[in-house]
C-alpha atoms as a PDB file:
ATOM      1  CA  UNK A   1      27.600 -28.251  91.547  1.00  0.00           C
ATOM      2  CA  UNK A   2      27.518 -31.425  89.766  1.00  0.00           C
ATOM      3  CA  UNK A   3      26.691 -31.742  86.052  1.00  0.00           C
ATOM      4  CA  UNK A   4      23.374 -33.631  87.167  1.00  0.00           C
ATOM      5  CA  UNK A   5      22.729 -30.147  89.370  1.00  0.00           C
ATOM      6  CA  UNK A   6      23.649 -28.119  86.678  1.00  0.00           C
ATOM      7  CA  UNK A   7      21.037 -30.063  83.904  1.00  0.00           C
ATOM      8  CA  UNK A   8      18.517 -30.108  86.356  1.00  0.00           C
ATOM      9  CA  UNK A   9      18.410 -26.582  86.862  1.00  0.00           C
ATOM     10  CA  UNK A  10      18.357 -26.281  83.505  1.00  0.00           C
ATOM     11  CA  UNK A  11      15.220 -28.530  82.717  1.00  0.00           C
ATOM     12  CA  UNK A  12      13.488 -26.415  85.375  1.00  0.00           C
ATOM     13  CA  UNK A  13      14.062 -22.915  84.129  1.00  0.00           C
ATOM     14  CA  UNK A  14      13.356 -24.018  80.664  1.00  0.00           C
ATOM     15  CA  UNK A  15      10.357 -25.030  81.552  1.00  0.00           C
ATOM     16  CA  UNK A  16       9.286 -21.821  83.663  1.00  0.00           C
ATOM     17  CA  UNK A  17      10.088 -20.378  80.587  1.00  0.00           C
ATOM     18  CA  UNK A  18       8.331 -22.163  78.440  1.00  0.00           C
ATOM     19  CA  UNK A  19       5.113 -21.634  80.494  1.00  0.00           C
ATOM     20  CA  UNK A  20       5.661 -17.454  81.023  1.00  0.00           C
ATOM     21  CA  UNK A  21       6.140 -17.108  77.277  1.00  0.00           C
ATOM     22  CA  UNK A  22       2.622 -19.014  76.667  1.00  0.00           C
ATOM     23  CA  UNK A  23       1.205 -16.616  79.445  1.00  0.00           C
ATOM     24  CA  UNK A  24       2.631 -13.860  78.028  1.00  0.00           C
ATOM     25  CA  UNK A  25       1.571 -14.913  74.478  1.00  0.00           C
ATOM     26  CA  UNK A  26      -1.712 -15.051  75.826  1.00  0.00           C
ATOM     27  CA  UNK A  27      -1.435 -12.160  77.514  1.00  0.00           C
ATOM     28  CA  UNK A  28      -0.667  -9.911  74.841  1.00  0.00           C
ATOM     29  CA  UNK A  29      -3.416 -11.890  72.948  1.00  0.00           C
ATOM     30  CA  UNK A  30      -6.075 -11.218  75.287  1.00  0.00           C
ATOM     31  CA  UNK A  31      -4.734  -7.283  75.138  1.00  0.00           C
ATOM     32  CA  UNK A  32      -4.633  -6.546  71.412  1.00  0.00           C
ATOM     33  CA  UNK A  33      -8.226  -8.254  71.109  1.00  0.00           C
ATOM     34  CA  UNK A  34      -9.436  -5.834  73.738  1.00  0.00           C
ATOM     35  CA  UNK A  35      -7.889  -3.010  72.180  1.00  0.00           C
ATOM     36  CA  UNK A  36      -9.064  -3.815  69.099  1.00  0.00           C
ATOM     37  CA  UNK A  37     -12.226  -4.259  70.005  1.00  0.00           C
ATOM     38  CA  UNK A  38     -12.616  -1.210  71.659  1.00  0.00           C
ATOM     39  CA  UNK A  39     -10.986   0.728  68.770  1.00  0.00           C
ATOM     40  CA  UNK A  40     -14.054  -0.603  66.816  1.00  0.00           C
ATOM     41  CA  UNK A  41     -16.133   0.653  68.656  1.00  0.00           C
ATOM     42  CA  UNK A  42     -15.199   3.647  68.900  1.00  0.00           C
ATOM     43  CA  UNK A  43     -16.474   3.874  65.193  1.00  0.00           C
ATOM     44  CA  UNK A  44     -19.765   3.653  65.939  1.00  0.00           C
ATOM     45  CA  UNK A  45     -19.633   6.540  68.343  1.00  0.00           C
ATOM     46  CA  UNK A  46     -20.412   9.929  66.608  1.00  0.00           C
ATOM     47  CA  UNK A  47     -18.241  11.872  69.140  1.00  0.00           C
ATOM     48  CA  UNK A  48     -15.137   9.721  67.587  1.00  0.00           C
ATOM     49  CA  UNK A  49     -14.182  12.352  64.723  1.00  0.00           C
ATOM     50  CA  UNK A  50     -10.369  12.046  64.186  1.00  0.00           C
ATOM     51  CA  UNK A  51      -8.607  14.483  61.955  1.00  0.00           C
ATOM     52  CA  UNK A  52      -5.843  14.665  59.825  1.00  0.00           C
ATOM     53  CA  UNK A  53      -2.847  12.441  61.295  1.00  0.00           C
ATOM     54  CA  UNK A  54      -4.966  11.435  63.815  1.00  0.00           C
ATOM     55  CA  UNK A  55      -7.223   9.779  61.374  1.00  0.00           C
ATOM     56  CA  UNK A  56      -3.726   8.255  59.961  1.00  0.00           C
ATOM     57  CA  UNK A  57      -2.452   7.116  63.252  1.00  0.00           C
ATOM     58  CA  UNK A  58      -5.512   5.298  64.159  1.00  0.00           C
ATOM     59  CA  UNK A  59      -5.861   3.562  61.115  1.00  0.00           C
ATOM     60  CA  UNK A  60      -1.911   2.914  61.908  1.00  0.00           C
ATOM     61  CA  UNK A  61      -2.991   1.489  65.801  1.00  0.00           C
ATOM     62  CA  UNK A  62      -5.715  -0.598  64.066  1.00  0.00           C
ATOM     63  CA  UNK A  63      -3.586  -2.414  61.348  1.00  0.00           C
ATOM     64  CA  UNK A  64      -0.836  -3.090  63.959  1.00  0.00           C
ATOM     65  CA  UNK A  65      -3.598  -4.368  66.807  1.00  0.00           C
ATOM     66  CA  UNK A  66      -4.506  -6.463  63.881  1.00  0.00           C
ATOM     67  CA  UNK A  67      -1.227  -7.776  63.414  1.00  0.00           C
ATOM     68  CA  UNK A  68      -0.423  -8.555  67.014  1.00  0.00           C
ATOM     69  CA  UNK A  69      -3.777 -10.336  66.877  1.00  0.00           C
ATOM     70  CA  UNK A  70      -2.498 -12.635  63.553  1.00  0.00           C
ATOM     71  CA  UNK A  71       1.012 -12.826  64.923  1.00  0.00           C
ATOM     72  CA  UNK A  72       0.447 -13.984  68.406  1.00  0.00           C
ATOM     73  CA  UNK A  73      -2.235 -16.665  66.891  1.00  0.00           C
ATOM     74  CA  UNK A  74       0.817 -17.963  64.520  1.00  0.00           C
ATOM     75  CA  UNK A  75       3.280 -18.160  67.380  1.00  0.00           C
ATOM     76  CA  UNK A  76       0.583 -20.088  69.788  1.00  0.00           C
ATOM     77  CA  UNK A  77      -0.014 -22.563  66.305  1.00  0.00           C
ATOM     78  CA  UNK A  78       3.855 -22.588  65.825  1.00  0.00           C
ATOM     79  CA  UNK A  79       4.638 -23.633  69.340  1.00  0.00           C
ATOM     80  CA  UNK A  80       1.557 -26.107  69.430  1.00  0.00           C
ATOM     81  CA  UNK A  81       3.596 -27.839  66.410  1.00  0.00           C
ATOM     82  CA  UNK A  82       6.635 -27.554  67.737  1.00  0.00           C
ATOM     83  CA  UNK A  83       5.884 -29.852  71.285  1.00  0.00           C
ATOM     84  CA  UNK A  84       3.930 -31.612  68.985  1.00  0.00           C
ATOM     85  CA  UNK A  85       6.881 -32.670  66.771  1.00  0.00           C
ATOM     86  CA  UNK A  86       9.364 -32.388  69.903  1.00  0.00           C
ATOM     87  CA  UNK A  87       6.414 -35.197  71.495  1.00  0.00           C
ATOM     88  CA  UNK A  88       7.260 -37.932  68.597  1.00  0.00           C
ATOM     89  CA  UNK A  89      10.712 -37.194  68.853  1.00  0.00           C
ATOM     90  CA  UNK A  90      10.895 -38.350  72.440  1.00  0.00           C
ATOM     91  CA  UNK A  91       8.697 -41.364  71.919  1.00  0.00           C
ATOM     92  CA  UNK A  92      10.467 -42.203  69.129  1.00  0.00           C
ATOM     93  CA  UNK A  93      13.752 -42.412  70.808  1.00  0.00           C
ATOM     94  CA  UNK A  94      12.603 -44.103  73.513  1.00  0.00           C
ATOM     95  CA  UNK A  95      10.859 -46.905  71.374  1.00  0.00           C
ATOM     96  CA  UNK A  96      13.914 -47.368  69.484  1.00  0.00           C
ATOM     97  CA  UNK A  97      16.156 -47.252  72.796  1.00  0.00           C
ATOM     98  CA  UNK A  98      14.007 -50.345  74.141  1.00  0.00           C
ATOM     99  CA  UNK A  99      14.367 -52.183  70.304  1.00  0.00           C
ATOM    100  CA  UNK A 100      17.977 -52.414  71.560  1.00  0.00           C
ATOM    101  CA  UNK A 101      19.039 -49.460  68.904  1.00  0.00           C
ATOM    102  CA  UNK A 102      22.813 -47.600  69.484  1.00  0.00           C
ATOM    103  CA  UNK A 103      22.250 -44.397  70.720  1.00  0.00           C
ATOM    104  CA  UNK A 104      24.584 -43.307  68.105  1.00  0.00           C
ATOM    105  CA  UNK A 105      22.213 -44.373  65.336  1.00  0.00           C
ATOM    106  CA  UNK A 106      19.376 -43.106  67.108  1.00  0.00           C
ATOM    107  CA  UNK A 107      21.251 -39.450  67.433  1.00  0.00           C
ATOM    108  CA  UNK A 108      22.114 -39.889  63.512  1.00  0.00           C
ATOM    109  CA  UNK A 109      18.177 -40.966  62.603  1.00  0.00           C
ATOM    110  CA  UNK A 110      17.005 -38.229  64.613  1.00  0.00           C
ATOM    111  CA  UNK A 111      19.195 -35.445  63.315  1.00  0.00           C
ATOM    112  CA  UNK A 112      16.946 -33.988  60.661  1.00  0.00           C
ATOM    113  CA  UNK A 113      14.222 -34.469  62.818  1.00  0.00           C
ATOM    114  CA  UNK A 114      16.229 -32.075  65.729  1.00  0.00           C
ATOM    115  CA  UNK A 115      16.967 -29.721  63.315  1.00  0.00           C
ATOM    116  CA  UNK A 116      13.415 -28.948  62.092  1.00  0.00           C
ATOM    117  CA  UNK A 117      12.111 -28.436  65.771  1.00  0.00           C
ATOM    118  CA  UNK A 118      15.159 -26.191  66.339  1.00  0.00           C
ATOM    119  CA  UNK A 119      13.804 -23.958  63.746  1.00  0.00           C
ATOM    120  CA  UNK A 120      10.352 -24.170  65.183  1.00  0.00           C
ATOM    121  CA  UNK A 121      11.281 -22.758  68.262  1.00  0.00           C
ATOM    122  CA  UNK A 122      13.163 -19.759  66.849  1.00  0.00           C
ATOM    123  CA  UNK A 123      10.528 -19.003  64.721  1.00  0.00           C
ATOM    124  CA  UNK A 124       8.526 -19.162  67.816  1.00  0.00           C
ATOM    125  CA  UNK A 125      10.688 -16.211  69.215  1.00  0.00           C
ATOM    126  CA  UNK A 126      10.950 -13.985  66.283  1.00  0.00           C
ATOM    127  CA  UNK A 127       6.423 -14.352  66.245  1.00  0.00           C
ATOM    128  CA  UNK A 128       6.764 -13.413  69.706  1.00  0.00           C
ATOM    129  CA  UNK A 129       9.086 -10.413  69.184  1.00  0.00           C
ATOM    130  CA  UNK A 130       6.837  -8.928  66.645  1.00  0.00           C
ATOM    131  CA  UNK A 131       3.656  -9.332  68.022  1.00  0.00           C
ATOM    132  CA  UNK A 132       4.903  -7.994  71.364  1.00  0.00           C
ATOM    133  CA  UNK A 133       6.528  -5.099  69.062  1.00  0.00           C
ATOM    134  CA  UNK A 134       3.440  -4.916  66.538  1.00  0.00           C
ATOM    135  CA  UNK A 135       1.078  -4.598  70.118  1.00  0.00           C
ATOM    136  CA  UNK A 136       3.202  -2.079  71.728  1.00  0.00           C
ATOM    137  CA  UNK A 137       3.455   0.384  68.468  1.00  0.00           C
ATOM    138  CA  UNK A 138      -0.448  -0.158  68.151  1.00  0.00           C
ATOM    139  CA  UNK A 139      -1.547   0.660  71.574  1.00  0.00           C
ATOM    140  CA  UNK A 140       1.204   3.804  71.754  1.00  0.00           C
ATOM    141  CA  UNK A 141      -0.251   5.091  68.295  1.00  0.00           C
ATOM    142  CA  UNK A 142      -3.666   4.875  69.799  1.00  0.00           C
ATOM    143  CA  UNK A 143      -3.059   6.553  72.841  1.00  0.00           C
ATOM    144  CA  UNK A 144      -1.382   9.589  70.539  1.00  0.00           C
ATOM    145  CA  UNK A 145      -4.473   9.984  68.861  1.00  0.00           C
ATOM    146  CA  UNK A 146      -6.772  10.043  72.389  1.00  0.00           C
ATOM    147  CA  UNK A 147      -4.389  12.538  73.852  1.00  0.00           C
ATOM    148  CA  UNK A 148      -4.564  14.672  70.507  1.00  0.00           C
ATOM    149  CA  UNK A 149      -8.300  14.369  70.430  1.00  0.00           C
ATOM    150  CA  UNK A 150      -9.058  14.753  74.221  1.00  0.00           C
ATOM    151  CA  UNK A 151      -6.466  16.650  75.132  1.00  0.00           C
ATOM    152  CA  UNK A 152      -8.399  19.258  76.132  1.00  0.00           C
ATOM    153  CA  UNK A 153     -10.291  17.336  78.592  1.00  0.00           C
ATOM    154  CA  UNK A 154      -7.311  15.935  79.431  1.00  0.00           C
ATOM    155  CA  UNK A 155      -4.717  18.747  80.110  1.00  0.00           C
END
């Protein structure tokens, strides 16, 4: 496979994976709303009496629903700003490529530039990892405190 091949491929799976991880992100998004949500509701219904650590755990599910909620809304907001800065980049460069500039002083201009969007993008990760991590906590502590309280009904 030629090194042409080889980049190619490479553009192509980077950007499948740039789109799943803004459906995912959205995903998880749509999910900790709904959960949250419904865990809200469930206030408002007199047969919702937790106990004890159940009481604890839910108010556990709803601070970490909350936090996916805040989490996955930075990570969409840091990835907006990230194309957005990756977007001048690339117009920049070309601009300067038709002014005639060396690529070698474009590379050099741009450096600082790279380096900034770099840390974009792994900050885009890390929001990612916790909201996925800050969801999947939340939901598992809420569905501890339905199988406590309905277990009954359930078992």
């Amino acid at each position: 496979m030629t090194d042409k091949a080889h980049n190619e491929s490479f553009v192509r799976w980077q950007g499948i994976t740039i789109t799943q991880l803004g459906y995912v992100t959205n995903l998880i998004l749509g999910f900790a709303t709904a959960s949250l949500g419904f865990s809200l509701t469930l206030l408002k219904d007199n047969h919702f009496d937790p106990q004890h650590w159940e009481k604890a755990f839910f108010d556990f599910s709803l601070g970490l629903l909350g936090c996916s909620l805040i989490l996955g809304i930075l990570c969409v907001g840091n990835r907006l700003w990230d194309f957005r800065k990756t977007t001048r980049i690339a117009k920049d460069r070309g601009q300067w490529a038709r002014d005639g500039m060396p690529d070698e002083e474009i590379n050099t201009t741009l450096k600082q530039r790279r380096e900034a969007v770099e840390k974009l993008g792994k900050r885009t990760w890390v929001l990612f990892h916790l909201q996925l991590g800050s969801f999947a906590f939340g939901l598992l502590a809420l569905v501890l405190v339905f199988i406590s309280m309905y277990r009954t009904k359930l078992f």
